[in-house]
PDB file of N, CA and C in Angstrom:
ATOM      1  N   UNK A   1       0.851  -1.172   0.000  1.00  0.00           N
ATOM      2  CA  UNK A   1       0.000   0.000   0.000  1.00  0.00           C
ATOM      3  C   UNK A   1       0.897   1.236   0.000  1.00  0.00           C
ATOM      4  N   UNK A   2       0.316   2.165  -1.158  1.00  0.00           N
ATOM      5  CA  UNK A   2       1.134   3.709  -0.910  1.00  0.00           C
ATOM      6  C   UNK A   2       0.405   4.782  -0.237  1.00  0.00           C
ATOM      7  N   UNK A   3       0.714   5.927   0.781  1.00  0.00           N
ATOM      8  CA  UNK A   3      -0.443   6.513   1.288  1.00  0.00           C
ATOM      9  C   UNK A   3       0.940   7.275   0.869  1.00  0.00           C
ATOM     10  N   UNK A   4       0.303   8.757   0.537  1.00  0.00           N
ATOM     11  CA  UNK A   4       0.967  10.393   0.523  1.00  0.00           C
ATOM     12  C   UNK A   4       0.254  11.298  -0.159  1.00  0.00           C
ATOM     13  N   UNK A   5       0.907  12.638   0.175  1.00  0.00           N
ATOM     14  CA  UNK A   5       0.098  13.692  -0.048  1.00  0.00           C
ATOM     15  C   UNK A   5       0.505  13.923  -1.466  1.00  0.00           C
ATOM     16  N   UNK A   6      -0.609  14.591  -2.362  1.00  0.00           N
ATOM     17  CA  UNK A   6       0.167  14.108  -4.355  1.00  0.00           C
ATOM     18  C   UNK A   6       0.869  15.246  -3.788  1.00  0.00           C
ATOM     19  N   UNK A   7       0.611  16.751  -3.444  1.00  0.00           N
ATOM     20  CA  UNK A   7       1.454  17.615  -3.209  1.00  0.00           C
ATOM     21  C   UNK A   7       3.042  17.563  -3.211  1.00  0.00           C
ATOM     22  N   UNK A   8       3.351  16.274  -2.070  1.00  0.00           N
ATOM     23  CA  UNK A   8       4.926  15.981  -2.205  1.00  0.00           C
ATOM     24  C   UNK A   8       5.401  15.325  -3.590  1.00  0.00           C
ATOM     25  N   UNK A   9       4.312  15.100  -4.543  1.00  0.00           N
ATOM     26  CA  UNK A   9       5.241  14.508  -5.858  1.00  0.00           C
ATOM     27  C   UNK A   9       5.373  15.541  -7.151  1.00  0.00           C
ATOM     28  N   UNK A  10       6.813  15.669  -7.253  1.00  0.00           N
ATOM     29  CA  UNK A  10       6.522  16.767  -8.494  1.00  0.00           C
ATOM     30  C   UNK A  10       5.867  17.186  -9.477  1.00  0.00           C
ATOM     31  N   UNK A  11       5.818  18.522  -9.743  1.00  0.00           N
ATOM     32  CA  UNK A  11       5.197  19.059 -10.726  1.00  0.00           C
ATOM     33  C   UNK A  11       5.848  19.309 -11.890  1.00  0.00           C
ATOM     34  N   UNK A  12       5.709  18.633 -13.231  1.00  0.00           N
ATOM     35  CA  UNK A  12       6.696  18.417 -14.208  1.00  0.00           C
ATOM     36  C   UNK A  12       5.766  19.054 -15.026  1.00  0.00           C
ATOM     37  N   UNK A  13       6.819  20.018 -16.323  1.00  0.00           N
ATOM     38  CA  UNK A  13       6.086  20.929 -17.407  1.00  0.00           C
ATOM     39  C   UNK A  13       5.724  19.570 -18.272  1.00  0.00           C
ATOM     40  N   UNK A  14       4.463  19.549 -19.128  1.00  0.00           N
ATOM     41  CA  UNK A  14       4.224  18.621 -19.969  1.00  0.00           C
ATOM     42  C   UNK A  14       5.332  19.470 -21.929  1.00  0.00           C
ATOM     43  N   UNK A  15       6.061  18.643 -21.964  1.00  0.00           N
ATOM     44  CA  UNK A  15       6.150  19.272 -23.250  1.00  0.00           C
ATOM     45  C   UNK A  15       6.090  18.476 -24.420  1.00  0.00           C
ATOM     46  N   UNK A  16       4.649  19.015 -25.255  1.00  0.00           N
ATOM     47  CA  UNK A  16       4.074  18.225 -26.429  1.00  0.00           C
ATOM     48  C   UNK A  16       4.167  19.423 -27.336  1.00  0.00           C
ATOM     49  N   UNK A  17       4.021  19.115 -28.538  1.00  0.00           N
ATOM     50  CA  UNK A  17       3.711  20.344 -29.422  1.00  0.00           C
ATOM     51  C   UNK A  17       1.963  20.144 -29.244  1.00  0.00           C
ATOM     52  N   UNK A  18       1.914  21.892 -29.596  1.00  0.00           N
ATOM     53  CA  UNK A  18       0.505  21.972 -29.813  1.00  0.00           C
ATOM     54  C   UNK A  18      -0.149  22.383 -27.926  1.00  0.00           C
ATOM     55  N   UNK A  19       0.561  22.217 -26.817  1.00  0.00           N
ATOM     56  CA  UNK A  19       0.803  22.269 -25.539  1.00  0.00           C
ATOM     57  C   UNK A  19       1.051  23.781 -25.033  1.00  0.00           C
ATOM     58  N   UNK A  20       0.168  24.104 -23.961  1.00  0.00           N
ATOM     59  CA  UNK A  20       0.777  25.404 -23.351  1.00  0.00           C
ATOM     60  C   UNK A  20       0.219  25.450 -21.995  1.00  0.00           C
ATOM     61  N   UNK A  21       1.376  25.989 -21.074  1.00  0.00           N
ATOM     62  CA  UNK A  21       0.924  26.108 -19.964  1.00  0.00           C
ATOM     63  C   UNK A  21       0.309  24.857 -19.032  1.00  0.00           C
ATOM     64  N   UNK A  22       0.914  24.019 -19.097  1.00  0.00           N
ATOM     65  CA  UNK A  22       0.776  22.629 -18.838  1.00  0.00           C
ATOM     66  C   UNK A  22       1.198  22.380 -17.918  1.00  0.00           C
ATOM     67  N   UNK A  23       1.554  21.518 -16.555  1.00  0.00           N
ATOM     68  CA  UNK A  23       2.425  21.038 -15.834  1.00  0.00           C
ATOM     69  C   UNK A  23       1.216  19.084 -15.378  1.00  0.00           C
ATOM     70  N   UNK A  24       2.177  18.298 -14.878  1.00  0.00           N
ATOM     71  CA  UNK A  24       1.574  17.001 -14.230  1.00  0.00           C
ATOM     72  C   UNK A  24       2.491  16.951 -13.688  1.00  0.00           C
ATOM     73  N   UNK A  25       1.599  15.851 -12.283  1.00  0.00           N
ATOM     74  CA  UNK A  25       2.147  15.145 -10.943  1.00  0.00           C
ATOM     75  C   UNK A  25       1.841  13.848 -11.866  1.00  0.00           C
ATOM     76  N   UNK A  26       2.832  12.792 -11.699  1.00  0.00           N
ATOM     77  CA  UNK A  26       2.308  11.598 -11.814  1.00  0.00           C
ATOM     78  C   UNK A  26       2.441  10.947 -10.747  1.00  0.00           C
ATOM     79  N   UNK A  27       1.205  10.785 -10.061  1.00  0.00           N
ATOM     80  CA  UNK A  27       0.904  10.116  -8.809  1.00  0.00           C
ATOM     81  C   UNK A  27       1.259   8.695  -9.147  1.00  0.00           C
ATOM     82  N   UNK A  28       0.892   7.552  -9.435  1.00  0.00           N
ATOM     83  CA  UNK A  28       0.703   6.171  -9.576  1.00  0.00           C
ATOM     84  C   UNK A  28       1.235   5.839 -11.256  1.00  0.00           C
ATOM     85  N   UNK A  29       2.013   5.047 -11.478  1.00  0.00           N
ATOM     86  CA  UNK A  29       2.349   4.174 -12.890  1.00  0.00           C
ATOM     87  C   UNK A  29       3.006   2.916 -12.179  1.00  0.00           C
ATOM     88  N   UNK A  30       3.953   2.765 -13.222  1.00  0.00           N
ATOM     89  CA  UNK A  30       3.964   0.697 -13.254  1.00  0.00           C
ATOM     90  C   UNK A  30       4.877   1.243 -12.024  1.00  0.00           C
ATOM     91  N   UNK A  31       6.087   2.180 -12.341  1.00  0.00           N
ATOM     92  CA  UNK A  31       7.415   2.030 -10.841  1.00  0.00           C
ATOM     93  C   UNK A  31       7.082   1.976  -9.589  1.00  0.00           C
ATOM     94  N   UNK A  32       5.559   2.438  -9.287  1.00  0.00           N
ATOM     95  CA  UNK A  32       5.274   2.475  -7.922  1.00  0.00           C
ATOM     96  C   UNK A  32       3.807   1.338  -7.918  1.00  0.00           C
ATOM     97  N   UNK A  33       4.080   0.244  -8.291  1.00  0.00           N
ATOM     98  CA  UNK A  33       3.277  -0.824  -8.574  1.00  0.00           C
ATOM     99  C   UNK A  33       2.135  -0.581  -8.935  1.00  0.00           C
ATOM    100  N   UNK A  34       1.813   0.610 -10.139  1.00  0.00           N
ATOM    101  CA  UNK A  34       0.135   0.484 -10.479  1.00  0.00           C
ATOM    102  C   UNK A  34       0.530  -0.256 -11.872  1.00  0.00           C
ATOM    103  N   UNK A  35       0.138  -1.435 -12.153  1.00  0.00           N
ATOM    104  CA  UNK A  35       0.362  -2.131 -13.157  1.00  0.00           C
ATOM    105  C   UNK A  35      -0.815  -1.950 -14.456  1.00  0.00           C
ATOM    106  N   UNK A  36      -1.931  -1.500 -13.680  1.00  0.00           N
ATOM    107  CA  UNK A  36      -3.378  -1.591 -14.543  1.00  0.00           C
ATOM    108  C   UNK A  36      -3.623  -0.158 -15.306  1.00  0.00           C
ATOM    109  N   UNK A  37      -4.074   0.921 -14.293  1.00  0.00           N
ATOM    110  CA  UNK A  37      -3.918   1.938 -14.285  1.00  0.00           C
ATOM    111  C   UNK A  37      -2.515   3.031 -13.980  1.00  0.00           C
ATOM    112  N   UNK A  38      -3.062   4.184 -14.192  1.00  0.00           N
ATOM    113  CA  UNK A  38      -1.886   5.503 -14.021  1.00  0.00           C
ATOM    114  C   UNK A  38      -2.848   6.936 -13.789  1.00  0.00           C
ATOM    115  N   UNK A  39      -2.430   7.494 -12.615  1.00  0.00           N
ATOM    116  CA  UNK A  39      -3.260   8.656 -11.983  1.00  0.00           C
ATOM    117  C   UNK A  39      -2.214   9.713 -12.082  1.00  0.00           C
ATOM    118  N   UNK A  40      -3.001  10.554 -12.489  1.00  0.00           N
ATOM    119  CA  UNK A  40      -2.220  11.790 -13.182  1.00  0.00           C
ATOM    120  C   UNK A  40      -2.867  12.916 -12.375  1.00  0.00           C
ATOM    121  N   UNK A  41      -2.245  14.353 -11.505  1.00  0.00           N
ATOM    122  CA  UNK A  41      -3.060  14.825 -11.812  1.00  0.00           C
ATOM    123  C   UNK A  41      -2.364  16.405 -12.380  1.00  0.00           C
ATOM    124  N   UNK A  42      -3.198  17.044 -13.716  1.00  0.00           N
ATOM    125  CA  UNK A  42      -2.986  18.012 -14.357  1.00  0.00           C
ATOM    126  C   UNK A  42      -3.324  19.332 -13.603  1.00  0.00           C
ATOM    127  N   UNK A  43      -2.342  20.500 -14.401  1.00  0.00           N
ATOM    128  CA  UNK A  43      -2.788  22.175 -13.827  1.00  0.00           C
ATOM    129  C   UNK A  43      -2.344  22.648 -15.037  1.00  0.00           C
ATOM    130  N   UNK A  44      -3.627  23.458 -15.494  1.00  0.00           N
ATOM    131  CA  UNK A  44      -3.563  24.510 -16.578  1.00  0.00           C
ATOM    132  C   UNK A  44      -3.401  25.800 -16.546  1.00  0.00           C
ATOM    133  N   UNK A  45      -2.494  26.535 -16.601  1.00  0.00           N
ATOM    134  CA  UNK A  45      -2.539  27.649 -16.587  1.00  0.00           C
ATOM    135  C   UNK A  45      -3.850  28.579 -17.036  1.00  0.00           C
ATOM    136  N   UNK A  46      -4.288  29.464 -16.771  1.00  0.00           N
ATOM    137  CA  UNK A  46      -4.979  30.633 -17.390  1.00  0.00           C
ATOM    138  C   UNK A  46      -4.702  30.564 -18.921  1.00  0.00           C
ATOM    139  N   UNK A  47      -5.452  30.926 -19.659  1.00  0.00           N
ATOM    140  CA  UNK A  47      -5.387  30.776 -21.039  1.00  0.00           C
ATOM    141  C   UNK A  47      -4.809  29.287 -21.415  1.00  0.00           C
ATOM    142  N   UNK A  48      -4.358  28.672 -20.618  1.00  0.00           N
ATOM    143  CA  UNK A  48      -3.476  27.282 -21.171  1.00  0.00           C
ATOM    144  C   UNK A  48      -4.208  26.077 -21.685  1.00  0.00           C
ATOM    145  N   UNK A  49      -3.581  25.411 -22.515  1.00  0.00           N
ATOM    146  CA  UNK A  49      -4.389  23.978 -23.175  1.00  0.00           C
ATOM    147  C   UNK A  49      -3.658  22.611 -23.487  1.00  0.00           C
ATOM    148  N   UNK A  50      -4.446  21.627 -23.143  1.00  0.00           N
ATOM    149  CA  UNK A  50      -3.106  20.483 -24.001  1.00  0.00           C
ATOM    150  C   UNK A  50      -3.491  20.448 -25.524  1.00  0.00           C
ATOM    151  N   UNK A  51      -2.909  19.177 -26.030  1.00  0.00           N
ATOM    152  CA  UNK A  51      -2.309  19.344 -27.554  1.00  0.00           C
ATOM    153  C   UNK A  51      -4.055  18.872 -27.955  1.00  0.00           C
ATOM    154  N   UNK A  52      -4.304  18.833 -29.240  1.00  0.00           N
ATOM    155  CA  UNK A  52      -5.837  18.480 -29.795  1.00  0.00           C
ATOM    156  C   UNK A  52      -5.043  16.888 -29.955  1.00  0.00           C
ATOM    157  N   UNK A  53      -5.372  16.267 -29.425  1.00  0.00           N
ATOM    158  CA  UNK A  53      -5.034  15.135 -29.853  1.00  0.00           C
ATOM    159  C   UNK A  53      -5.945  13.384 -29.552  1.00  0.00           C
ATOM    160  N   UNK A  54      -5.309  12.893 -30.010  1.00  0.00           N
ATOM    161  CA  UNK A  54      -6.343  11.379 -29.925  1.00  0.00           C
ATOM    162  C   UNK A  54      -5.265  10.100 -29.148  1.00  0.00           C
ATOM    163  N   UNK A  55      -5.526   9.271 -28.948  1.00  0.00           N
ATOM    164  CA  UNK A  55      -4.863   7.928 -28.828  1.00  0.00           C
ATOM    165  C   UNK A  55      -5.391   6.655 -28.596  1.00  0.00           C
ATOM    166  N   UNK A  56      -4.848   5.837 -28.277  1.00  0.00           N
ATOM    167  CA  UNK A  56      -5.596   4.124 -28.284  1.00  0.00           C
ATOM    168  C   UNK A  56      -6.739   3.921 -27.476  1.00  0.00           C
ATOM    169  N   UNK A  57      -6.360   4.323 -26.142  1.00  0.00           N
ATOM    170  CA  UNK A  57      -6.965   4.132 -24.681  1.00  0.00           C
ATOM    171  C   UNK A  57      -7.379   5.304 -24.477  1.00  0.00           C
ATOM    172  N   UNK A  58      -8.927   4.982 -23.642  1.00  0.00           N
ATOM    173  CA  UNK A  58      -9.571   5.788 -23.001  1.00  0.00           C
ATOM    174  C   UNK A  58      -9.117   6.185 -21.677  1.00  0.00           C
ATOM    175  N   UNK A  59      -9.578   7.859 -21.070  1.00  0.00           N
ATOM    176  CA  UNK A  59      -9.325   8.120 -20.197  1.00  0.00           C
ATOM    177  C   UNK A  59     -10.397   8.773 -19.309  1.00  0.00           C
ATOM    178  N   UNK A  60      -9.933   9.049 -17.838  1.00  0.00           N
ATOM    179  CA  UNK A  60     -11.441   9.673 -17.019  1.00  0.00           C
ATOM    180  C   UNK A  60     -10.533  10.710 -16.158  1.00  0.00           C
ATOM    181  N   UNK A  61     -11.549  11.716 -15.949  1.00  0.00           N
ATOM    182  CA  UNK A  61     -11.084  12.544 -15.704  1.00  0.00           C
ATOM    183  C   UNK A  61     -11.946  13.512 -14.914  1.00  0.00           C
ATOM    184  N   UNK A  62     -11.652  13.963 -13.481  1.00  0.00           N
ATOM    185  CA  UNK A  62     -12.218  14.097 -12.164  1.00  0.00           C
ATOM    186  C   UNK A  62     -11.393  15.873 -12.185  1.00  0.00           C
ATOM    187  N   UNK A  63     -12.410  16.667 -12.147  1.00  0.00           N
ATOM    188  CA  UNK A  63     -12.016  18.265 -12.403  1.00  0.00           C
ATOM    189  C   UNK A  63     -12.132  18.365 -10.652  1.00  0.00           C
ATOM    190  N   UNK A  64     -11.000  19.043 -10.183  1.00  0.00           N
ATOM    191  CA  UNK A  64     -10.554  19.419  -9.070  1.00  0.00           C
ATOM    192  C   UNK A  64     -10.966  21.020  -8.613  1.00  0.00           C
ATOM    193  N   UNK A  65     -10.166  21.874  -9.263  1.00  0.00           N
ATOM    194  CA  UNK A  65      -9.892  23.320  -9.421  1.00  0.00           C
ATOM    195  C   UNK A  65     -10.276  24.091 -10.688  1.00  0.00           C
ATOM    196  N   UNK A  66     -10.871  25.247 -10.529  1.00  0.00           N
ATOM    197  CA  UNK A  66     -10.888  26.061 -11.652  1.00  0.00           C
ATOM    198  C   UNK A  66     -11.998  25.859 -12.458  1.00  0.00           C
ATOM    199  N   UNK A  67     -11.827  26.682 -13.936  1.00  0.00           N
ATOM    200  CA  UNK A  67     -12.672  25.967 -15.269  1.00  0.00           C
ATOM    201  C   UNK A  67     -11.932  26.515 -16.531  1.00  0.00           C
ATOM    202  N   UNK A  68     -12.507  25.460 -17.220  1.00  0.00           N
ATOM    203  CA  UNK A  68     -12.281  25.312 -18.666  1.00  0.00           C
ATOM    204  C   UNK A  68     -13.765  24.681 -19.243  1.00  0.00           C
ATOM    205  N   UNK A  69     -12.850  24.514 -20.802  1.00  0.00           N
ATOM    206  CA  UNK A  69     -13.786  23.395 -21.553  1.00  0.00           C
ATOM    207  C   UNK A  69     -12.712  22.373 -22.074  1.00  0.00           C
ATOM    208  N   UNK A  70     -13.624  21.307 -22.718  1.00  0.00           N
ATOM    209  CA  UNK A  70     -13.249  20.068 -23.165  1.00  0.00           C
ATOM    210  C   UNK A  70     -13.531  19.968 -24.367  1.00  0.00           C
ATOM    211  N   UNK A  71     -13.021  19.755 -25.554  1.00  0.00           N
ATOM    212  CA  UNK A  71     -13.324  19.892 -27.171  1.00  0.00           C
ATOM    213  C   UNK A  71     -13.086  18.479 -27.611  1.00  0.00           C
ATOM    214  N   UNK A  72     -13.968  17.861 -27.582  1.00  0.00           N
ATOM    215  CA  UNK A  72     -14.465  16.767 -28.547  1.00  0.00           C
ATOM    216  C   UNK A  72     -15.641  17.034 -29.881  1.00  0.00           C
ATOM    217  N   UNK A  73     -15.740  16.421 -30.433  1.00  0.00           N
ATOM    218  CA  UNK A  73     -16.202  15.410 -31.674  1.00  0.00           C
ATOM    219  C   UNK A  73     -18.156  16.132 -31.613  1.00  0.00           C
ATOM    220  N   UNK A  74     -18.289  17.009 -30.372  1.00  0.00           N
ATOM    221  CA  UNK A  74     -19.383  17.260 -29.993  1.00  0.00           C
ATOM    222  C   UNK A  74     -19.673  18.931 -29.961  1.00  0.00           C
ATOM    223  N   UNK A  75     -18.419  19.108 -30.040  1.00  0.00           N
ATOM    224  CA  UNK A  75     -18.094  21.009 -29.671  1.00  0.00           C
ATOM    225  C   UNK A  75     -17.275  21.067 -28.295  1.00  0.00           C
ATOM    226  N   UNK A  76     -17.553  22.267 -27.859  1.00  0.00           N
ATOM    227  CA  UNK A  76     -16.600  22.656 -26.660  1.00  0.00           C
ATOM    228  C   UNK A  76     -18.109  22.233 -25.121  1.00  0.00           C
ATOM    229  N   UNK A  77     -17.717  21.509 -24.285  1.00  0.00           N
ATOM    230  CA  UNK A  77     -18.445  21.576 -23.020  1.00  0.00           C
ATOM    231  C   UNK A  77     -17.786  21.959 -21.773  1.00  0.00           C
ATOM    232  N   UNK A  78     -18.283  22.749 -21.043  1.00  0.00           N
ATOM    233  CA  UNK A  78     -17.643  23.429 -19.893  1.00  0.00           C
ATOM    234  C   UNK A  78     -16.889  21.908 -18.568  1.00  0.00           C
ATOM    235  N   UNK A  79     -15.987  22.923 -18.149  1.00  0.00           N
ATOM    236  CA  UNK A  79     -15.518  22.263 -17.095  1.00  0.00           C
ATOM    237  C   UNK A  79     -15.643  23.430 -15.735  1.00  0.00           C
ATOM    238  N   UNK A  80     -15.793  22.655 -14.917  1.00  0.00           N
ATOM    239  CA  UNK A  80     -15.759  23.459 -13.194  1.00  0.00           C
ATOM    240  C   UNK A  80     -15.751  22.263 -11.952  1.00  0.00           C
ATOM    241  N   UNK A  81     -15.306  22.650 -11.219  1.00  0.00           N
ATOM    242  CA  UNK A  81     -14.799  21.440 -10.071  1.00  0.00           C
ATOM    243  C   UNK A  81     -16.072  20.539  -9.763  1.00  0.00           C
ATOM    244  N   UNK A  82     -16.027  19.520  -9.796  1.00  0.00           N
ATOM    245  CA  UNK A  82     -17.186  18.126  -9.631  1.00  0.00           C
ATOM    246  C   UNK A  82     -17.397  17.562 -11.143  1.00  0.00           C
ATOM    247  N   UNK A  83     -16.962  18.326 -12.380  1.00  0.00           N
ATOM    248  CA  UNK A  83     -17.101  17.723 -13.231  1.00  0.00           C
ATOM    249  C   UNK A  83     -16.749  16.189 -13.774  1.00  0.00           C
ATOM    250  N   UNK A  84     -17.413  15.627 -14.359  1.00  0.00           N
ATOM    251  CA  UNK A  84     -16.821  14.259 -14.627  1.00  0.00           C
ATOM    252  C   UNK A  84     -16.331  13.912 -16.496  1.00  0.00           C
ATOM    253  N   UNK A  85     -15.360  13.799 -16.830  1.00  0.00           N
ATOM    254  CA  UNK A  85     -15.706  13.299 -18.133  1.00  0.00           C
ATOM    255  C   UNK A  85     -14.736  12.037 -18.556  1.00  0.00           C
ATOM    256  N   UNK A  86     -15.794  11.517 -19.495  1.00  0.00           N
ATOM    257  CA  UNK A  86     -14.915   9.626 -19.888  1.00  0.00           C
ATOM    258  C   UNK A  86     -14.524   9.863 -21.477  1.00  0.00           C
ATOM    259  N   UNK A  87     -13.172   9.685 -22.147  1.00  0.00           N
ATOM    260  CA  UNK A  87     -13.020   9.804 -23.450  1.00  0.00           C
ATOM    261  C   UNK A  87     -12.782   8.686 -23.468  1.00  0.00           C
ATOM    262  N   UNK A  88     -13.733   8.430 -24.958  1.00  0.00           N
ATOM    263  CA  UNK A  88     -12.960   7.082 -25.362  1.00  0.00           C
ATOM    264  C   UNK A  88     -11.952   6.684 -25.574  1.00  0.00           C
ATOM    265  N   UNK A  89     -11.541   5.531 -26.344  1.00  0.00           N
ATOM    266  CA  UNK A  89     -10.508   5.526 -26.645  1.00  0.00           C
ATOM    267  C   UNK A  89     -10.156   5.961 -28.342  1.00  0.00           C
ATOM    268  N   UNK A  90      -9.245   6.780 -29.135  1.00  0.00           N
ATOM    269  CA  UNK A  90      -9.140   7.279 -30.474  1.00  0.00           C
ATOM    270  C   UNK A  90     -10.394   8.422 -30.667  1.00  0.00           C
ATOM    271  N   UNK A  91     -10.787   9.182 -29.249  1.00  0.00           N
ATOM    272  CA  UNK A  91     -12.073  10.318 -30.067  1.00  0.00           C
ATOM    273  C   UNK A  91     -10.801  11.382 -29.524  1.00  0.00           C
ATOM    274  N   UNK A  92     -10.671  12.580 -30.315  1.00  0.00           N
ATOM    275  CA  UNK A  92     -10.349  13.557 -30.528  1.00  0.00           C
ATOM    276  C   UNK A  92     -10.674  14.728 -28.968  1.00  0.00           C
ATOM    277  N   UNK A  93      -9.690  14.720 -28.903  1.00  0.00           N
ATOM    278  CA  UNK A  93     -10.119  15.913 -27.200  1.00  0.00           C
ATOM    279  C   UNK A  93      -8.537  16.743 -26.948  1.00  0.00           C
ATOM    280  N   UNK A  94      -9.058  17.856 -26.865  1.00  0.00           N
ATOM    281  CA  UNK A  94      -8.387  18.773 -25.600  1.00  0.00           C
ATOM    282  C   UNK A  94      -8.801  19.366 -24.505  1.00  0.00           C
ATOM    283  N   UNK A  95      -8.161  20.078 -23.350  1.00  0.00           N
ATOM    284  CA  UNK A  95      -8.442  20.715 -22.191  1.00  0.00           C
ATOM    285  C   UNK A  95      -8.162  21.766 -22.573  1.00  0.00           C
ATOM    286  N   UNK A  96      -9.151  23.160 -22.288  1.00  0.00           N
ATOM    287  CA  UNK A  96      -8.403  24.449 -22.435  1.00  0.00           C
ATOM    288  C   UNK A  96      -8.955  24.751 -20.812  1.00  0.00           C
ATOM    289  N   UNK A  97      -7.753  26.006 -20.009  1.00  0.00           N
ATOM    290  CA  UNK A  97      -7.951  26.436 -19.064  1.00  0.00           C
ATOM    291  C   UNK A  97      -8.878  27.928 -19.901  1.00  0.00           C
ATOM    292  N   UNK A  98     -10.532  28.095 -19.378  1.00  0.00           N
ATOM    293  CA  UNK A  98     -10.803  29.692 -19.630  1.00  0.00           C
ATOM    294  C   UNK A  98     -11.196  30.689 -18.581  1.00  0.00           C
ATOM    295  N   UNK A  99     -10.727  30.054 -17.249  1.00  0.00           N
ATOM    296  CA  UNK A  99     -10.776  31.056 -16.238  1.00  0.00           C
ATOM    297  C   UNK A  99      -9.507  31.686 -16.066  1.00  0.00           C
ATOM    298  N   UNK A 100      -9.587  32.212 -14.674  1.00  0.00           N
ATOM    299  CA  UNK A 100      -8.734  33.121 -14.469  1.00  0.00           C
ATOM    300  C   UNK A 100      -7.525  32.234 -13.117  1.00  0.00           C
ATOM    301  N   UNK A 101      -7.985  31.529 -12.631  1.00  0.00           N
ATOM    302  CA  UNK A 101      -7.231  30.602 -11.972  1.00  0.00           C
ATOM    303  C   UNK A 101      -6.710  29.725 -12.611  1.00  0.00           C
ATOM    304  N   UNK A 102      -5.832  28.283 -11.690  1.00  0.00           N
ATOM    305  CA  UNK A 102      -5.946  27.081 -12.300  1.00  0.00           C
ATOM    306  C   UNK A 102      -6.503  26.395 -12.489  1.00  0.00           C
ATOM    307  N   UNK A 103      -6.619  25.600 -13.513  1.00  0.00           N
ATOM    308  CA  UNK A 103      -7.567  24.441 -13.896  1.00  0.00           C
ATOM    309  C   UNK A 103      -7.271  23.299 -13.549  1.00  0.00           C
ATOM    310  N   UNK A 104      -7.378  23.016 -12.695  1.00  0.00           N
ATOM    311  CA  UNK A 104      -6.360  21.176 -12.102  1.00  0.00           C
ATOM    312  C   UNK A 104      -7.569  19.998 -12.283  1.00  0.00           C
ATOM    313  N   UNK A 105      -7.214  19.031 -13.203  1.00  0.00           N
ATOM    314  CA  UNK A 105      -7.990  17.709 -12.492  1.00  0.00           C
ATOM    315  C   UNK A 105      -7.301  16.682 -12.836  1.00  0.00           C
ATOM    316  N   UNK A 106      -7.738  15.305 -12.124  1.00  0.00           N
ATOM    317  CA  UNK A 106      -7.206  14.419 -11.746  1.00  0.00           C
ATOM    318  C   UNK A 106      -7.603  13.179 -13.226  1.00  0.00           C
ATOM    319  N   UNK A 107      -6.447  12.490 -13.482  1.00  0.00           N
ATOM    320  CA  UNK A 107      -6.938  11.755 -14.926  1.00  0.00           C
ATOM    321  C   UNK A 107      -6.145  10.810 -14.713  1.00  0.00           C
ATOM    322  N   UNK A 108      -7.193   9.715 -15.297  1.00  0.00           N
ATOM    323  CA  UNK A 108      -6.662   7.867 -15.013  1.00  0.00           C
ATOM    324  C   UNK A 108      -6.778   7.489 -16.331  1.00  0.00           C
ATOM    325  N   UNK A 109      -5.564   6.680 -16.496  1.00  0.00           N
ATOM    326  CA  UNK A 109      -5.676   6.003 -18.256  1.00  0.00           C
ATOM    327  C   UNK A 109      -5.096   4.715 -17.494  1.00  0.00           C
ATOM    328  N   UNK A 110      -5.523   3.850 -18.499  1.00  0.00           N
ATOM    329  CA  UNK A 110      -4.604   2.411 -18.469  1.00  0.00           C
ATOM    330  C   UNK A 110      -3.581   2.650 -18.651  1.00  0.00           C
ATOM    331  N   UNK A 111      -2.548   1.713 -18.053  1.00  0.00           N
ATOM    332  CA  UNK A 111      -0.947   1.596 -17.701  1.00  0.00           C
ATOM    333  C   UNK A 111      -0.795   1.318 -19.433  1.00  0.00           C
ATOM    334  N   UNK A 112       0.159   2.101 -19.773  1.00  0.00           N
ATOM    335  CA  UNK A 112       0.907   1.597 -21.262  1.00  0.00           C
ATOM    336  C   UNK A 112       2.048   2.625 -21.567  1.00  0.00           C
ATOM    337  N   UNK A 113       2.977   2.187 -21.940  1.00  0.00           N
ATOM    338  CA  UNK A 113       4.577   2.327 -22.471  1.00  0.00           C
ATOM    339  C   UNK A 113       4.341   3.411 -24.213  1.00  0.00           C
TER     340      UNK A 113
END
């Protein structure tokens, strides 16, 4: 069993193209025995966004702090703390931060290399 505060685990800049104002904690992956899953959790700067992008595996994603929206396949839908959202796996999504704070939430994908 791991118990700690995510606070004590660093905050690393994400750098993707297409990326701004990005940083992640990676709480849980395979080195600290999550073999299945991987708990992430993100902070967006003000104006900040990740890349428009897609991939294999689906992810979920638990809004902490702040707001934004989420741009899928559907248009843009708001984000604000209690939000919940599930992407599939290969649908098209980004995070933009459009408040004035940070935008932090917490995101689980399956474990993969």
């Amino acid at each position: 069993m791991r118990v700690f505060d995510y606070r004590d685990v660093p905050l690393e800049p994400v750098e993707m193209e297409g990326c701004r104002g990005v940083r992640v904690r990676w709480l849980l992956r395979t080195e600290h025995g999550a073999e299945k899953f991987w708990m992430r959790v993100f902070e967006v700067e003000p104006g900040g966004y990740t890349p428009h992008h897609q991939h294999p595996w689906e992810h979920e994603v638990f809004v902490l702090e702040g707001e934004g929206v989420v741009i899928g396949p559907e248009g843009e839908r708001p984000l604000r703390p209690g939000t919940v959202v599930f992407v599939p796996p290969n649908e098209p999504h980004q995070f933009k931060n459009t408040g004035d704070k940070v935008l932090k939430f917490i995101c689980l994908v399956p474990a993969h290399e």
